[in-house]
N, C-alpha and C. Protein backbone atom coordinates (compact mmCIF):
# COMPACT_ATOMS: atom_id res chain seq x y z
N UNK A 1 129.69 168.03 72.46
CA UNK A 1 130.91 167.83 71.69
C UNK A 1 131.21 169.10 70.88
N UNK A 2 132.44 169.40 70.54
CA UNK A 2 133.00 170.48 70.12
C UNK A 2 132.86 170.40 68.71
N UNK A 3 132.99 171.11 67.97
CA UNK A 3 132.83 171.11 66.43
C UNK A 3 134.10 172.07 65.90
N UNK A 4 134.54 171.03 65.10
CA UNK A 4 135.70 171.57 64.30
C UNK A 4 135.85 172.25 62.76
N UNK A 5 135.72 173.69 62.52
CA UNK A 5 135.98 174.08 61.31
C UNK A 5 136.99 174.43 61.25
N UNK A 6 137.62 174.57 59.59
CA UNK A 6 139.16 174.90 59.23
C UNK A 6 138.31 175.84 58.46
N UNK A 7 139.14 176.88 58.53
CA UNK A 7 139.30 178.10 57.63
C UNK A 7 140.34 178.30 57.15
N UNK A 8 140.11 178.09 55.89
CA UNK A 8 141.62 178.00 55.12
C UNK A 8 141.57 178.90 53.73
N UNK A 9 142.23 179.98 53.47
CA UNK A 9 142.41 180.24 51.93
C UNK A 9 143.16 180.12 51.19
N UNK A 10 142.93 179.58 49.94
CA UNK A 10 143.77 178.42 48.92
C UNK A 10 143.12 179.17 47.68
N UNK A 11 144.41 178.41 46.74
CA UNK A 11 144.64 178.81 45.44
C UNK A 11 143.39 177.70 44.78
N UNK A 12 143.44 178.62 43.80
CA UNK A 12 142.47 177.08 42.91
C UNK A 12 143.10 175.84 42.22
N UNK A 13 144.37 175.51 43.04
CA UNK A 13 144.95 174.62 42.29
C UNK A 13 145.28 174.05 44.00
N UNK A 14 144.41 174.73 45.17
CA UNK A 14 144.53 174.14 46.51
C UNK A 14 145.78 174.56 47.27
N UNK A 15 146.54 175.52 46.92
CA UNK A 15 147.82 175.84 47.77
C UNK A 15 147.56 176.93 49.14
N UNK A 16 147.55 176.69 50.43
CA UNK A 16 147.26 176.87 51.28
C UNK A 16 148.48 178.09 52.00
N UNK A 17 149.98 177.95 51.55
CA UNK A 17 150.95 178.12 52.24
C UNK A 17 151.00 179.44 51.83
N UNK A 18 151.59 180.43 52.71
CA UNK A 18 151.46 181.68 53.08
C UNK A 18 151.46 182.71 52.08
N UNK A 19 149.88 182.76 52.24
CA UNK A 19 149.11 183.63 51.95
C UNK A 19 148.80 184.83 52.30
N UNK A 20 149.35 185.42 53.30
CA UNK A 20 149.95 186.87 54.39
C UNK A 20 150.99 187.45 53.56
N UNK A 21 152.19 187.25 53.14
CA UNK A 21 153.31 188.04 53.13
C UNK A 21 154.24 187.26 52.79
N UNK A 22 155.13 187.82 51.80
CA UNK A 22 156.50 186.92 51.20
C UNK A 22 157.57 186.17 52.12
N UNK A 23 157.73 186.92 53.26
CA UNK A 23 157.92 185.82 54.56
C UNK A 23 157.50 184.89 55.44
N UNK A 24 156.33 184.98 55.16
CA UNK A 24 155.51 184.57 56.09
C UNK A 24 155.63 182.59 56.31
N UNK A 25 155.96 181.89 55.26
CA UNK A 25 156.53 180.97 55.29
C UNK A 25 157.00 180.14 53.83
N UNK A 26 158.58 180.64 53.66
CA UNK A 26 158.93 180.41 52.45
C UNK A 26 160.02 178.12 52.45
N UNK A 27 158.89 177.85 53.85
CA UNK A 27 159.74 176.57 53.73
C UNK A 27 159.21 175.63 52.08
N UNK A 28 160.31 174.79 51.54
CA UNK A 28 160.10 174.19 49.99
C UNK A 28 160.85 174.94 49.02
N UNK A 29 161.35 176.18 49.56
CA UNK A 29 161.63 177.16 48.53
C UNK A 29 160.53 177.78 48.12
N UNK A 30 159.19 177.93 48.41
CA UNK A 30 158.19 178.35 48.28
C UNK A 30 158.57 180.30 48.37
N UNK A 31 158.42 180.81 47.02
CA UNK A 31 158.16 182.53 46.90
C UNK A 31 157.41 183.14 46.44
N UNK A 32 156.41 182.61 46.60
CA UNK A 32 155.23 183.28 46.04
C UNK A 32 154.15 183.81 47.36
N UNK A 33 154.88 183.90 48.24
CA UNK A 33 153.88 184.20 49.49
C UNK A 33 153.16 185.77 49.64
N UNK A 34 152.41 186.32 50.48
CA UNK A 34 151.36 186.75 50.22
C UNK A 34 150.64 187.33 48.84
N UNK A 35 150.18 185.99 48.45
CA UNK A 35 149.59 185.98 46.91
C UNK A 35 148.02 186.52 46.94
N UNK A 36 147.75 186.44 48.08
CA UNK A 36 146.12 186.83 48.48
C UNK A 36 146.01 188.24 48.50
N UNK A 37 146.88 189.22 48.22
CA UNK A 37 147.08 190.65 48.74
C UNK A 37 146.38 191.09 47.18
N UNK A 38 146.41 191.25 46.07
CA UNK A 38 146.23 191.86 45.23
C UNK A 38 144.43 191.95 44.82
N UNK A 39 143.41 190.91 45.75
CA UNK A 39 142.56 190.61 45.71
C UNK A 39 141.48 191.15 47.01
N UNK A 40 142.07 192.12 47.88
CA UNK A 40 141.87 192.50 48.91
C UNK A 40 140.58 194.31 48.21
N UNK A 41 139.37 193.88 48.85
CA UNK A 41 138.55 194.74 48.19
C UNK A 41 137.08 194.82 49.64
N UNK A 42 136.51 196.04 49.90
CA UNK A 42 135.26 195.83 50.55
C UNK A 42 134.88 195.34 50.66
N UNK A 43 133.81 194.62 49.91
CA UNK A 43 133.34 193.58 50.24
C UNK A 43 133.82 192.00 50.55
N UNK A 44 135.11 192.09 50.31
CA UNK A 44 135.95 190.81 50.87
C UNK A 44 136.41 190.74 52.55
N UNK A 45 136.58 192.33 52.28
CA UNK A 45 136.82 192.64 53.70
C UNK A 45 135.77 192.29 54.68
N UNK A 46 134.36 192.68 54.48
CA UNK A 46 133.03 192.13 55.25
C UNK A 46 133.23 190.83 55.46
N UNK A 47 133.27 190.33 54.49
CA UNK A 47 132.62 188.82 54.60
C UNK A 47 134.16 188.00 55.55
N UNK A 48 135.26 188.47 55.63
CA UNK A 48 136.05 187.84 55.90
C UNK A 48 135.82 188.61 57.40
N UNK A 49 135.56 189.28 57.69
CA UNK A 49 135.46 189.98 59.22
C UNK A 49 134.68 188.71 59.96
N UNK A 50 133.92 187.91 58.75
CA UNK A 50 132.71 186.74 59.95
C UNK A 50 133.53 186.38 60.57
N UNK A 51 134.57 185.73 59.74
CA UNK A 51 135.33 184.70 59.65
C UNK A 51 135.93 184.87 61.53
N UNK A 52 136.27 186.48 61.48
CA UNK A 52 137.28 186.51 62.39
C UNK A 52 136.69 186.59 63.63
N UNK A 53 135.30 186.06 63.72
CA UNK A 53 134.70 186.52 64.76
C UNK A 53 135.49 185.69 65.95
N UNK A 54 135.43 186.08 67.29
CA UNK A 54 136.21 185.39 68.31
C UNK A 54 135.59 183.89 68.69
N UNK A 55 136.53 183.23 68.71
CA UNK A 55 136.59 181.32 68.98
C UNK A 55 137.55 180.86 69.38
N UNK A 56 137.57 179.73 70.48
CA UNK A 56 138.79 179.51 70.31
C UNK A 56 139.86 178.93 69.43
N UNK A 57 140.73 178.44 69.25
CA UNK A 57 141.39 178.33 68.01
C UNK A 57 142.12 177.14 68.13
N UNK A 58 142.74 176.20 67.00
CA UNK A 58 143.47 175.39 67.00
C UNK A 58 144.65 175.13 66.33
N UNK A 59 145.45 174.69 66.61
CA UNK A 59 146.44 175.45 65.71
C UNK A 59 147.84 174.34 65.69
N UNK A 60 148.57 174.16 64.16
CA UNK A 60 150.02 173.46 64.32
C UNK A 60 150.86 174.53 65.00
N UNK A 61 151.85 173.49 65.45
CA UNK A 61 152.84 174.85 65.56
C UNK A 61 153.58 176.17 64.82
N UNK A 62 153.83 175.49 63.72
CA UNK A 62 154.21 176.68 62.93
C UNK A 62 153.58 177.56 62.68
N UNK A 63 152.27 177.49 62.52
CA UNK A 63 150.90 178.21 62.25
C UNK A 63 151.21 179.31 63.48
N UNK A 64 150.76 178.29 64.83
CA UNK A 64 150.85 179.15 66.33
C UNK A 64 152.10 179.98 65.97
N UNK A 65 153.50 180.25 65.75
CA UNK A 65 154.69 180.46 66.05
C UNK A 65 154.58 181.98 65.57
N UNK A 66 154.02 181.69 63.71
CA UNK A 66 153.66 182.59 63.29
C UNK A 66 152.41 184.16 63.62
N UNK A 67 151.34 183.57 64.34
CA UNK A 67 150.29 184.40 65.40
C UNK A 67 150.98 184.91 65.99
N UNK A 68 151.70 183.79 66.99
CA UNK A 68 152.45 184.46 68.51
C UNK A 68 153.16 185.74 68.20
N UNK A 69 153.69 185.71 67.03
CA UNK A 69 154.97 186.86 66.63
C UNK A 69 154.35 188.01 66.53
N UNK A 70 152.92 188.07 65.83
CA UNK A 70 152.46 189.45 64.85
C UNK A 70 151.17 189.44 66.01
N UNK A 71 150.08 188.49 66.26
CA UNK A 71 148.76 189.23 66.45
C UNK A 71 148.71 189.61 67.90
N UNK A 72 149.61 189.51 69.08
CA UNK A 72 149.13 189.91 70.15
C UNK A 72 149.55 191.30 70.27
N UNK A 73 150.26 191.85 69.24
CA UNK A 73 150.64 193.18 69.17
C UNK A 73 149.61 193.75 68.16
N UNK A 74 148.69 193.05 67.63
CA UNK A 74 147.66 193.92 66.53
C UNK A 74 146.34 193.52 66.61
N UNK A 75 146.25 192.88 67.79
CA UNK A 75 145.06 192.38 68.36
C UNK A 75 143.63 193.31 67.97
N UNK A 76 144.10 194.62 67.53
CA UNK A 76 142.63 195.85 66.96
C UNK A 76 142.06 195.13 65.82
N UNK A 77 142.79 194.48 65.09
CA UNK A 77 142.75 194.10 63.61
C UNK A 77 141.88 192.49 63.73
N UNK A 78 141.79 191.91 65.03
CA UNK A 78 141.33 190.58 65.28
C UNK A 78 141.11 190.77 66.88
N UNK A 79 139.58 191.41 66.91
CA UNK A 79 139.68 191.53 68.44
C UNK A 79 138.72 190.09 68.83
N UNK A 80 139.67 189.86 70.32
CA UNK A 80 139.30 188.54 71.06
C UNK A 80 140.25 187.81 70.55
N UNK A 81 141.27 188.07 70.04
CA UNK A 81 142.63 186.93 69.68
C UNK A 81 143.31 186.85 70.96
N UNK A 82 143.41 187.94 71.87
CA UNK A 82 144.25 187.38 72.56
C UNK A 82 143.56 186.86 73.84
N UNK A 83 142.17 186.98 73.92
CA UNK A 83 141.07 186.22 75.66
C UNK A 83 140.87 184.88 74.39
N UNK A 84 140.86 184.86 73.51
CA UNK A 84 140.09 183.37 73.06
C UNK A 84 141.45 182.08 73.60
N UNK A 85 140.96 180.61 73.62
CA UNK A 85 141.82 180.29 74.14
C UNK A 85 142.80 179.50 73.08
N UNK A 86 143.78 179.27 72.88
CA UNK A 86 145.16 179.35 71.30
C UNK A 86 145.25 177.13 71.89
N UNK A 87 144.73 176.56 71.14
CA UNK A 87 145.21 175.07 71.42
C UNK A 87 146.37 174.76 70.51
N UNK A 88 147.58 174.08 71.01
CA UNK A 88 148.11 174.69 69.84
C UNK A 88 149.14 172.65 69.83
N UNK A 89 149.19 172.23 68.48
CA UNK A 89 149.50 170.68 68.97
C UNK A 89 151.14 170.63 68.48
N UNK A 90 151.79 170.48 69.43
CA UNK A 90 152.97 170.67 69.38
C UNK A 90 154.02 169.38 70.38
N UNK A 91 155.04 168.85 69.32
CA UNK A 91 155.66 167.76 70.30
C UNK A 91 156.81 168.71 70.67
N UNK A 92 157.57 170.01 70.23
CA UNK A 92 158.64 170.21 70.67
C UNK A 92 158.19 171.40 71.24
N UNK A 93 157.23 172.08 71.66
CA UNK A 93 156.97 173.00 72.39
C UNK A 93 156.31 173.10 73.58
N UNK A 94 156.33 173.63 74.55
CA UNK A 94 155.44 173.34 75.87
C UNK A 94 154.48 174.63 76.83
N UNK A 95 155.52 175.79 76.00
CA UNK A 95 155.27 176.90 76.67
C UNK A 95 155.14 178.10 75.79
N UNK A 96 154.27 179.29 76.61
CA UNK A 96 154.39 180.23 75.44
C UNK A 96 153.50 181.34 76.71
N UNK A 97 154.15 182.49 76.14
CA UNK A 97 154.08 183.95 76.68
C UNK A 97 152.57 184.58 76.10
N UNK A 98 151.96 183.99 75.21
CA UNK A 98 151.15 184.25 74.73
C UNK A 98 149.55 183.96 75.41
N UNK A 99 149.08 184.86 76.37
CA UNK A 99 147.89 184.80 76.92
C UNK A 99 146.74 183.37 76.49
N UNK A 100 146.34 182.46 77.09
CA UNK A 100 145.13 181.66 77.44
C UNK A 100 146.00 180.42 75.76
N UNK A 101 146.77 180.07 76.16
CA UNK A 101 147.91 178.84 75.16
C UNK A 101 147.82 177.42 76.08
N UNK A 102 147.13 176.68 75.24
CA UNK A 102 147.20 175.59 76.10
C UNK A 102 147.78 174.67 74.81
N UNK A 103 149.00 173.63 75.38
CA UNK A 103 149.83 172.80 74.64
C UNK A 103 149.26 171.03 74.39
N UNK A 104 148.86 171.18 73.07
CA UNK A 104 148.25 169.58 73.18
C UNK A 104 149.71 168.75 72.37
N UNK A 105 149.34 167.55 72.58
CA UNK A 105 151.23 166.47 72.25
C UNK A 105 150.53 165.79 71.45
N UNK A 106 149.28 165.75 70.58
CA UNK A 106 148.74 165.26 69.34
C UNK A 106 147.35 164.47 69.03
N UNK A 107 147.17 163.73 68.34
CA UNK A 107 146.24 162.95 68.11
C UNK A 107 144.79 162.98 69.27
N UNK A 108 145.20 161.59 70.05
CA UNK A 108 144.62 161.63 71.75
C UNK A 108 143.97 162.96 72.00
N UNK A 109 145.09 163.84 72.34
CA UNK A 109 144.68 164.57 72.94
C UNK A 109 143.63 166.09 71.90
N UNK A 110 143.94 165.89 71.01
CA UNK A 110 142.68 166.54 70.21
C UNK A 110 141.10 165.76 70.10
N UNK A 111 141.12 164.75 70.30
CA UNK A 111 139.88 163.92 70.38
C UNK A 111 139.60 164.39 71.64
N UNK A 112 140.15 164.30 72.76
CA UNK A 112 139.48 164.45 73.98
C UNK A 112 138.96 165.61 73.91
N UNK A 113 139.76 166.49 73.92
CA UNK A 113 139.54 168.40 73.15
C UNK A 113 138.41 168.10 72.88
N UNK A 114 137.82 167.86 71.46
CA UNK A 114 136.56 167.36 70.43
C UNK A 114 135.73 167.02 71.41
N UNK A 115 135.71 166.51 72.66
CA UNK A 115 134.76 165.24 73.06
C UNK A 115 134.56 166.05 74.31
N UNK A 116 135.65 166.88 74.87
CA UNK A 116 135.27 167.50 76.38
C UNK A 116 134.46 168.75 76.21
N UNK A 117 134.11 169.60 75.47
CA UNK A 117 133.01 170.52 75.64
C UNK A 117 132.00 170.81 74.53
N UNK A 118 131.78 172.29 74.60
CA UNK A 118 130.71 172.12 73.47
C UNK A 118 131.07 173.98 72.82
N UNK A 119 131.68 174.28 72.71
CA UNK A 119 132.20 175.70 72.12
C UNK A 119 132.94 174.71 70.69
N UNK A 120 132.79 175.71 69.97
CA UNK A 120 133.63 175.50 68.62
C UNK A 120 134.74 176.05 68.49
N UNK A 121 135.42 175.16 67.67
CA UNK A 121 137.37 175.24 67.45
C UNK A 121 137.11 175.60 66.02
N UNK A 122 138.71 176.49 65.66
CA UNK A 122 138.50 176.68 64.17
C UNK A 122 140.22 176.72 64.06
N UNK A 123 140.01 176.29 63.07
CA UNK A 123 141.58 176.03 62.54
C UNK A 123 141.89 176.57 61.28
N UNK A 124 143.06 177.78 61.87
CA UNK A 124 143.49 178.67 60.95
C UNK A 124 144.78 178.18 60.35
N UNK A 125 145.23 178.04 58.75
CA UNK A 125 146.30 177.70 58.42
C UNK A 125 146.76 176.07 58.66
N UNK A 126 147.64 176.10 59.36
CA UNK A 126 148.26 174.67 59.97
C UNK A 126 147.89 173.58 58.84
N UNK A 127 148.63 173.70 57.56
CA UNK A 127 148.77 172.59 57.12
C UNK A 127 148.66 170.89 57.04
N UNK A 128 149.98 170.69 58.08
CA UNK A 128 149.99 169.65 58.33
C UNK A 128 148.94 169.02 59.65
N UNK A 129 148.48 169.77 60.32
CA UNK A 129 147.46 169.47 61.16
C UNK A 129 145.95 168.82 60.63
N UNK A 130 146.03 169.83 59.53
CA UNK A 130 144.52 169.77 59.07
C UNK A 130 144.38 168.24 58.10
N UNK A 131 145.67 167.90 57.80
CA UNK A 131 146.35 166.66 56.99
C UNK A 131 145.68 165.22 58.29
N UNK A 132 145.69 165.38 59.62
CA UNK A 132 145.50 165.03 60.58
C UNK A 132 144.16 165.04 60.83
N UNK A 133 143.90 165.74 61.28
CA UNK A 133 142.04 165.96 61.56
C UNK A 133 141.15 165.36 59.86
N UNK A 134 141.69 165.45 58.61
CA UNK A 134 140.91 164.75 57.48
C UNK A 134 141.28 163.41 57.44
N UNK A 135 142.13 163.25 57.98
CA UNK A 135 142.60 162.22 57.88
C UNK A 135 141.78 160.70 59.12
N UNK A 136 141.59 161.55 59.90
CA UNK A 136 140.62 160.96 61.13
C UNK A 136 139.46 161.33 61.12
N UNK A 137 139.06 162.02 60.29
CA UNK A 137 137.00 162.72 60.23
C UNK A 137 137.17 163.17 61.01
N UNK A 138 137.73 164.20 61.60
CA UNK A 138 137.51 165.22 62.95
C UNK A 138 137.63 166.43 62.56
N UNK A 139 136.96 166.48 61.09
CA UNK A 139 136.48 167.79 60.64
C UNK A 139 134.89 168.24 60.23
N UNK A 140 134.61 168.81 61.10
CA UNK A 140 132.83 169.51 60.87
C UNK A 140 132.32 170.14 60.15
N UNK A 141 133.03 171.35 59.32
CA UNK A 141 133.15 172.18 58.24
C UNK A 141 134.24 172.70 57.84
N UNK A 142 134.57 173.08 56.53
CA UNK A 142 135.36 173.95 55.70
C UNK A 142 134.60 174.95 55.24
N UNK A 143 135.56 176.14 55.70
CA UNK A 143 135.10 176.99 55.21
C UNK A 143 136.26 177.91 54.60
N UNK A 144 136.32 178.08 52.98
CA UNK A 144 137.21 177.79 52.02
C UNK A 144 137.12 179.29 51.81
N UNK A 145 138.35 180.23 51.31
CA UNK A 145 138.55 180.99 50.71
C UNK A 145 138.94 180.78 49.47
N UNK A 146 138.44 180.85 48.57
CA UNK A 146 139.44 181.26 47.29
C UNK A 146 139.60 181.56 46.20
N UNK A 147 140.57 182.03 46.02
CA UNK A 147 141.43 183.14 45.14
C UNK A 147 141.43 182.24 43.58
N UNK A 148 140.91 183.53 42.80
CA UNK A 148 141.17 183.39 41.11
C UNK A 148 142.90 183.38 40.73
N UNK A 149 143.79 182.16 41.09
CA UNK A 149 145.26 182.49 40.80
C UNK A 149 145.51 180.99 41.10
N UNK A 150 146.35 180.47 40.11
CA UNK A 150 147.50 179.00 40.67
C UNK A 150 148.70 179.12 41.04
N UNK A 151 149.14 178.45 41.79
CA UNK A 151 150.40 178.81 42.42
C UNK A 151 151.12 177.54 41.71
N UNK A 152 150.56 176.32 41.11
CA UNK A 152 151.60 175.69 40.74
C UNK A 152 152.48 174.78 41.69
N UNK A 153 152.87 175.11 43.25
CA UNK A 153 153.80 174.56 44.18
C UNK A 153 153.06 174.95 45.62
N UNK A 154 153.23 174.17 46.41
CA UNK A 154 153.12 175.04 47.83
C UNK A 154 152.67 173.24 48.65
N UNK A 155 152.46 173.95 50.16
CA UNK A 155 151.40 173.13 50.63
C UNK A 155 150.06 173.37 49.96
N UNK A 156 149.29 172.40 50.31
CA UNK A 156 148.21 172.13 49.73
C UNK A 156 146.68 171.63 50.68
N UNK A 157 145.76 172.22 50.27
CA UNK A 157 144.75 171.71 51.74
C UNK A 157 144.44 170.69 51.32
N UNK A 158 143.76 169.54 50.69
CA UNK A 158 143.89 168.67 49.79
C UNK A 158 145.38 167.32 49.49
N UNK A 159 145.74 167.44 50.72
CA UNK A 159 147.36 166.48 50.45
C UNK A 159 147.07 164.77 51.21
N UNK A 160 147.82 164.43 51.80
CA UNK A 160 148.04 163.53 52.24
C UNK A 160 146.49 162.53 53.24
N UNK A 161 145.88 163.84 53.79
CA UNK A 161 145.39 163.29 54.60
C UNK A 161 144.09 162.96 54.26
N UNK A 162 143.56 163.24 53.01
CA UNK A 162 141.94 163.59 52.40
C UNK A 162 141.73 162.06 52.61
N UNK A 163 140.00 161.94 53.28
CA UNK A 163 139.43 160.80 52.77
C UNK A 163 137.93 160.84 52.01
N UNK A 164 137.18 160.01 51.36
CA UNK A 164 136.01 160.04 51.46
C UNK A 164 134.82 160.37 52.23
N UNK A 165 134.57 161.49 51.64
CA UNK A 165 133.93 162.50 53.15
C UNK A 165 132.37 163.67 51.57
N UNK A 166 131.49 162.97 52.41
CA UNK A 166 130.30 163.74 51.28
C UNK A 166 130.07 165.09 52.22
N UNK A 167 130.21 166.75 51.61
CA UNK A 167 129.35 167.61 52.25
C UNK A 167 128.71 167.98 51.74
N UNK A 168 127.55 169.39 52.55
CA UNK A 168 127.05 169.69 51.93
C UNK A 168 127.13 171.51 52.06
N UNK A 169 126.94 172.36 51.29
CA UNK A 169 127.03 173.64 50.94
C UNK A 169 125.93 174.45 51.94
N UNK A 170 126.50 175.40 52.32
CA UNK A 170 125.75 176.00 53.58
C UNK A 170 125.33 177.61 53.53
N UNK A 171 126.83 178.44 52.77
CA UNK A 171 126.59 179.52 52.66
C UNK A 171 127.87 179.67 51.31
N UNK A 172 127.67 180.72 50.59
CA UNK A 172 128.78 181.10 49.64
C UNK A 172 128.25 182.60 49.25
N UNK A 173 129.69 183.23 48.38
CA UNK A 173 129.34 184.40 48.18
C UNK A 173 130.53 184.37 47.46
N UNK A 174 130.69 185.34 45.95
CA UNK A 174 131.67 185.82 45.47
C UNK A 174 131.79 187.18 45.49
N UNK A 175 133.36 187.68 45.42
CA UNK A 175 133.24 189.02 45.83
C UNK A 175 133.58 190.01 44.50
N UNK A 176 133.78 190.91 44.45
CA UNK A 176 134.23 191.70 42.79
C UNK A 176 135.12 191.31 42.50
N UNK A 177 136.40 191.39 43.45
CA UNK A 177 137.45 190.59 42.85
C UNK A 177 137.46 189.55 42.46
N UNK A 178 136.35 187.79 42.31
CA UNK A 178 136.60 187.17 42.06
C UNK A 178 137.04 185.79 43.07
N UNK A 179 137.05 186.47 44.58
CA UNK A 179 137.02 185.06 45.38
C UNK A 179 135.93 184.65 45.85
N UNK A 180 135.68 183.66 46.34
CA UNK A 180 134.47 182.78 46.53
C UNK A 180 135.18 182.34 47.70
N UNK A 181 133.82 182.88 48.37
CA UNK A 181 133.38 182.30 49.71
C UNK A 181 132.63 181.19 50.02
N UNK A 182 132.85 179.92 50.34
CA UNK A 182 132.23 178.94 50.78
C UNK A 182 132.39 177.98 51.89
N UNK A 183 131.21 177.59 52.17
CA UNK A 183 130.96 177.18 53.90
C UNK A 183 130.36 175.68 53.61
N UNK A 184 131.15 174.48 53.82
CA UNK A 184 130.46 173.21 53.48
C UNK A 184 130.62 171.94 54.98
N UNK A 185 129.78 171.75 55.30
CA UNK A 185 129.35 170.88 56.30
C UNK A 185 129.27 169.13 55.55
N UNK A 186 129.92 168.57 57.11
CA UNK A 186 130.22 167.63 56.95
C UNK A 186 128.68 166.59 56.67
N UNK A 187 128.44 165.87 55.70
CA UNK A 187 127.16 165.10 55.33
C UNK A 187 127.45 163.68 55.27
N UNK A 188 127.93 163.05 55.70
CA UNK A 188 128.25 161.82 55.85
C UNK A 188 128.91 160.96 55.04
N UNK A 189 128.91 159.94 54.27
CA UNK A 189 129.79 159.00 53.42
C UNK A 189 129.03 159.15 51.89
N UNK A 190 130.18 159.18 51.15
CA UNK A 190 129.91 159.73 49.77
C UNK A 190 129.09 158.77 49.24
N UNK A 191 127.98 159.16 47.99
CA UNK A 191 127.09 158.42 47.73
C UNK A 191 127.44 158.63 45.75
N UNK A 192 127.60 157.30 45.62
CA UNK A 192 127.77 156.79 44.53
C UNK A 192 126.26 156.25 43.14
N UNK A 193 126.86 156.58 42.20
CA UNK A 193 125.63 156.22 40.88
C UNK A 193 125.93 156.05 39.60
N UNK A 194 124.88 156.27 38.86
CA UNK A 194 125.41 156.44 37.68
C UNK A 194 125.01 157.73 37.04
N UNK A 195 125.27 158.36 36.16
CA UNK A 195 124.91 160.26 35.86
C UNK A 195 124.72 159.81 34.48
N UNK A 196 123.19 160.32 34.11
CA UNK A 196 122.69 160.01 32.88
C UNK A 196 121.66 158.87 32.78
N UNK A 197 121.13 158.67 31.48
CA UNK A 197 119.93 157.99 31.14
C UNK A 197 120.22 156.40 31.99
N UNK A 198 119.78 155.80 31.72
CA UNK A 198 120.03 154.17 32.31
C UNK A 198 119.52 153.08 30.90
């Protein structure tokens, strides 16, 4: 079975939405986009290179729409983006110019995904997807970027779809600037008590 991590970097108030560049997706009225840029330092740069190591990938559409546009032309900057294979879950899309794109129509068909091999998926961005996969436990790890800053508004990784889900901490690291790196695996159903004397 396949194992699903999201890699996501969020504000400390959990805002997920574009974190690249002031265009990059201003839907909500959302203008505060690439807020992650001022925090960009060596050693952030290392540790985020793991991140990019080649996998295949999973992806909403908007997320995909946004890749398709910028990384098969900068593929130096993320090599193996364009041989890894792009799953991408989409009801109004079917096709795409974009090397090794295979089109899933939702739910179903990400479980089977999950259930037909044994390589790991990682899910970059995609909001509302990831709202989906927490929402069904068909998430294996998070592995969280984030940034000393609140945004106050945005999407959020943390929205609609969160359930009761215990992990546990695997790897972390903070960098000079102030973001924290952390890697937390899925540990089964949250365990309840009381905190303090009895």
């Amino acid at each position: 079975m396949r194992t699903i991590t999201v890699i996501s970097m969020i504000s400390l108030d959990g805002v997920l939405q574009a974190p690249g560049g002031p265009d990059e997706d201003t839907s909500g009225g959302f203008t505060l986009g690439g807020w992650t840029a001022a925090y960009d330092d060596e050693q952030f740069q290392q540790r985020f290179a793991e991140l990019m190591k080649p996998s295949d990938v999973l992806l909403g559409r908007t997320t995909f729409d946004i890749f398709a546009g910028y990384w098969p032309q900068h593929a130096d900057f993320w090599p193996g983006i364009n041989e890894v294979t792009k799953y991408v879950v989409s009801t109004t899309e079917h096709e795409s110019d974009w090397a090794n794109t295979v089109f899933l129509s939702g739910l179903d068909d990400i479980r089977a995904l999950k259930a037909g091999g044994d390589t790991g998926l990682t899910v970059w961005g995609s909001g509302d997807l990831i709202q989906t996969l927490l929402e069904n436990d068909l998430v294996d790890e998070l592995q969280l970027v984030t940034y000393p800053v609140t945004l106050g508004s945005g999407k959020r990784l943390f929205d609609r779809g969160t359930i009761p889900a215990a992990f546990t901490v695997s790897d972390g690291a903070v960098t000079s600037s102030g973001v924290v790196f952390a890697r937390y695996t899925r540990a089964g159903e949250v365990v309840t008590g009381n905190v303090g004397p009895e």
